[in-house]
Protein backbone atom coordinates (compact mmCIF):
# COMPACT_ATOMS: atom_id res chain seq x y z
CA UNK A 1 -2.11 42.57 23.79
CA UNK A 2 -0.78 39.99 21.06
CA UNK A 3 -0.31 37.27 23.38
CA UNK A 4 -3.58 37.97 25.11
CA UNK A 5 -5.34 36.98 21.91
CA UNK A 6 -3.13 34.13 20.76
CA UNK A 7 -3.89 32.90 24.31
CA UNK A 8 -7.33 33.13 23.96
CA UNK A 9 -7.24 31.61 20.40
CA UNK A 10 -5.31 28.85 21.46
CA UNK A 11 -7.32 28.42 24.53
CA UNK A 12 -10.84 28.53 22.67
CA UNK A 13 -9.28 25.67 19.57
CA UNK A 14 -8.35 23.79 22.75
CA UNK A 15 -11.90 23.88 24.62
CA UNK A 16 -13.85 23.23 20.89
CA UNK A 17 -11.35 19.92 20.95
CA UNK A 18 -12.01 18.93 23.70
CA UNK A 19 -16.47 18.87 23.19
CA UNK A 20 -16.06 17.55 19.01
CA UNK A 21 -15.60 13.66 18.98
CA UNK A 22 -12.46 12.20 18.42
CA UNK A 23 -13.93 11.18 14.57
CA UNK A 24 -13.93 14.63 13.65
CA UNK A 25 -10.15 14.82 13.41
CA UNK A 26 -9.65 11.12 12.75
CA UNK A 27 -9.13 9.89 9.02
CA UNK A 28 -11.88 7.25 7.33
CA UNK A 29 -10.20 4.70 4.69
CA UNK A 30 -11.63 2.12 2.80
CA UNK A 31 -9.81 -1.28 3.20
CA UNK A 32 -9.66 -4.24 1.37
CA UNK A 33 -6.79 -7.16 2.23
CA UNK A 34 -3.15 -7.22 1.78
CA UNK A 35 -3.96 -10.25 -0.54
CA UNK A 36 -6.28 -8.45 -2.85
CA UNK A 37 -5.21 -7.00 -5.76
CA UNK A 38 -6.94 -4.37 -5.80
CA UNK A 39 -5.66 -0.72 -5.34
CA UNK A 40 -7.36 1.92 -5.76
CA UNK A 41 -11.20 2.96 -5.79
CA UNK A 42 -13.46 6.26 -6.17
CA UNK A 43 -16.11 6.89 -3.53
CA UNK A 44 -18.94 6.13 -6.17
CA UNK A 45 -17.57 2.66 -6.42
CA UNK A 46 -17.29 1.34 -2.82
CA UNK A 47 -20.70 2.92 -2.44
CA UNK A 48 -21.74 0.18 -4.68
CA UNK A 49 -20.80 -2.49 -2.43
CA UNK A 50 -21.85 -0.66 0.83
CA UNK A 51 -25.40 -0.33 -0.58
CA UNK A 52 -25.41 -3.97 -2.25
CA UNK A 53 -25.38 -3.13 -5.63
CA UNK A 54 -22.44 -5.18 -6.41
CA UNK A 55 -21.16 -8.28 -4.93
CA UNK A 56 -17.60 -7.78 -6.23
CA UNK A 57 -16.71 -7.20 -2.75
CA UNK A 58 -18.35 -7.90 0.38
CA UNK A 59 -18.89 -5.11 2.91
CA UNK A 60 -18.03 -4.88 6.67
CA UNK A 61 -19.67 -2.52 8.72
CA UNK A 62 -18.64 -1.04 11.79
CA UNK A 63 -21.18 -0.94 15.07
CA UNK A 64 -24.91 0.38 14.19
CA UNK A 65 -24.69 4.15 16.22
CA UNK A 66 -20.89 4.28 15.59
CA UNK A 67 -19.67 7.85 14.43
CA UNK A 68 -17.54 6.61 11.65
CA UNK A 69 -20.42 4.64 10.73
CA UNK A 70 -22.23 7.91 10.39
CA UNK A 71 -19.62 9.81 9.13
CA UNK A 72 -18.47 7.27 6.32
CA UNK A 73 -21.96 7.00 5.03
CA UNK A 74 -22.42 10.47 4.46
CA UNK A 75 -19.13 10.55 2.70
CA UNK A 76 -19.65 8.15 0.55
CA UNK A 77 -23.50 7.24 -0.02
CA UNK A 78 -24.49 10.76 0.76
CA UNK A 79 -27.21 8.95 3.08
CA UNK A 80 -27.29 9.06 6.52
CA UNK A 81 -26.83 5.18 8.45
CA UNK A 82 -30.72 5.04 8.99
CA UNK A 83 -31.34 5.47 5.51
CA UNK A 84 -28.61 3.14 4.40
CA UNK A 85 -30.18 0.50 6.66
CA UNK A 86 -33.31 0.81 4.90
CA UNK A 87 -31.95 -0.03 1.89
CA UNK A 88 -30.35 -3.16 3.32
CA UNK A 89 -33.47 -4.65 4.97
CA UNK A 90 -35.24 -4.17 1.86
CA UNK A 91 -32.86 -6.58 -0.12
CA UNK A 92 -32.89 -9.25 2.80
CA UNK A 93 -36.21 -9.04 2.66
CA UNK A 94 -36.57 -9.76 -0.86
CA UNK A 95 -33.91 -12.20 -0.62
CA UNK A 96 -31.57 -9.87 -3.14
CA UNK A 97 -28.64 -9.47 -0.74
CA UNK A 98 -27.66 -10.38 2.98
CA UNK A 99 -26.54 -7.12 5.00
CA UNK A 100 -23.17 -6.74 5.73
CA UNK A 101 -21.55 -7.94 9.12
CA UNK A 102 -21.33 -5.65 11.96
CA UNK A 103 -17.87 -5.23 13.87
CA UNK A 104 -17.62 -3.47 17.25
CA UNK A 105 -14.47 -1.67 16.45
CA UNK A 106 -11.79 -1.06 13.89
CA UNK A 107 -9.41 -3.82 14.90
CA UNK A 108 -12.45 -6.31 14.23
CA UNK A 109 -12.99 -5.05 10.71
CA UNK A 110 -9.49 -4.71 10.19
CA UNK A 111 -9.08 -8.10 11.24
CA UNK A 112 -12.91 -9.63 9.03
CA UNK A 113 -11.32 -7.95 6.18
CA UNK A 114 -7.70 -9.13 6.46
CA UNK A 115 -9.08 -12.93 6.35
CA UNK A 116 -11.19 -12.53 3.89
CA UNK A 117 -9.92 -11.44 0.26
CA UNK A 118 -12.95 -10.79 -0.72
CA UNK A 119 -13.81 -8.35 2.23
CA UNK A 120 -14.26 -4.95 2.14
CA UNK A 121 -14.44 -2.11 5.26
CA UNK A 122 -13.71 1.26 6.67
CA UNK A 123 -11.66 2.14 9.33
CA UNK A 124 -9.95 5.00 10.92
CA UNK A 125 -6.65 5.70 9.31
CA UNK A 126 -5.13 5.08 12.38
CA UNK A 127 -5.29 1.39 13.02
CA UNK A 128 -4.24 0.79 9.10
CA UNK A 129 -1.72 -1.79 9.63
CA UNK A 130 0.28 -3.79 7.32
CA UNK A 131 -2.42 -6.70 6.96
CA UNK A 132 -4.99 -4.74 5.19
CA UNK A 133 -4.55 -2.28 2.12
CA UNK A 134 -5.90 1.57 2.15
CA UNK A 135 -7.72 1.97 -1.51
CA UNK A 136 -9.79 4.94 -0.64
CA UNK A 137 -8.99 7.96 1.97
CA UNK A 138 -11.92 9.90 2.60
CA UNK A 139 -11.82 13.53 3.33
């Protein structure tokens, strides 16, 4: 009877896996470059930048629709990405701010923040490489 259930546990974790997406298990960390100094950084303070209320940094965004678009937003502004886009076309349009670049993927943000000191972004822990430095894991 045991191995019945286990079975059916196992089988039921498996099926659930299989229908969440693949950002549900995946890791979101804030990035800056190797060649920044910077090191570390609280959730309150890279949703400065991401909401353009500092220009200590400047913020790359992943692709409009993307789930760890979503997902990091929520985290960190406690806004959803429609909301946070608000925000942004309200300082372009008062000529405050411009809104941060969009990248299709992780390696292009990885990549727009490794060339540019000054460049911040999220990606999922998993394409963290040795050109870019994690200063925030979100959980």
């Amino acid at each position: 009877m045991k191995k019945i259930t286990i079975s059916l546990v196992i089988a039921s974790l498996a099926a659930v896996a299989a229908v969440l997406p693949s950002s549900a298990f995946a890791e979101t960390v804030v990035i800056v470059s190797a060649k920044n100094p910077a090191t570390r950084m609280f959730s309150e303070q890279a949703a400065q930048f991401f909401l353009g209320k500092s220009t200590m940094f400047t913020p790359v965004d992943q692709a409009d629709g993307s789930a760890i678009r979503n997902e990091f937003y929520k985290k960190v502004t406690d806004k959803d990405a429609a909301q946070v886009k608000a925000i942004w076309s309200k300082l372009v349009f008062t000529g405050k701010a411009q809104a941060p670049k969009e990248f299709k993927s992780n390696a292009d943000v990885k990549k727009a923040v490794a060339d540019d000191p000054k460049a911040i972004g999220y990606i999922d822990k998993s394409a963290v490489d040795d050109t870019v430095k994690v200063i925030l894991t979100l959980q």
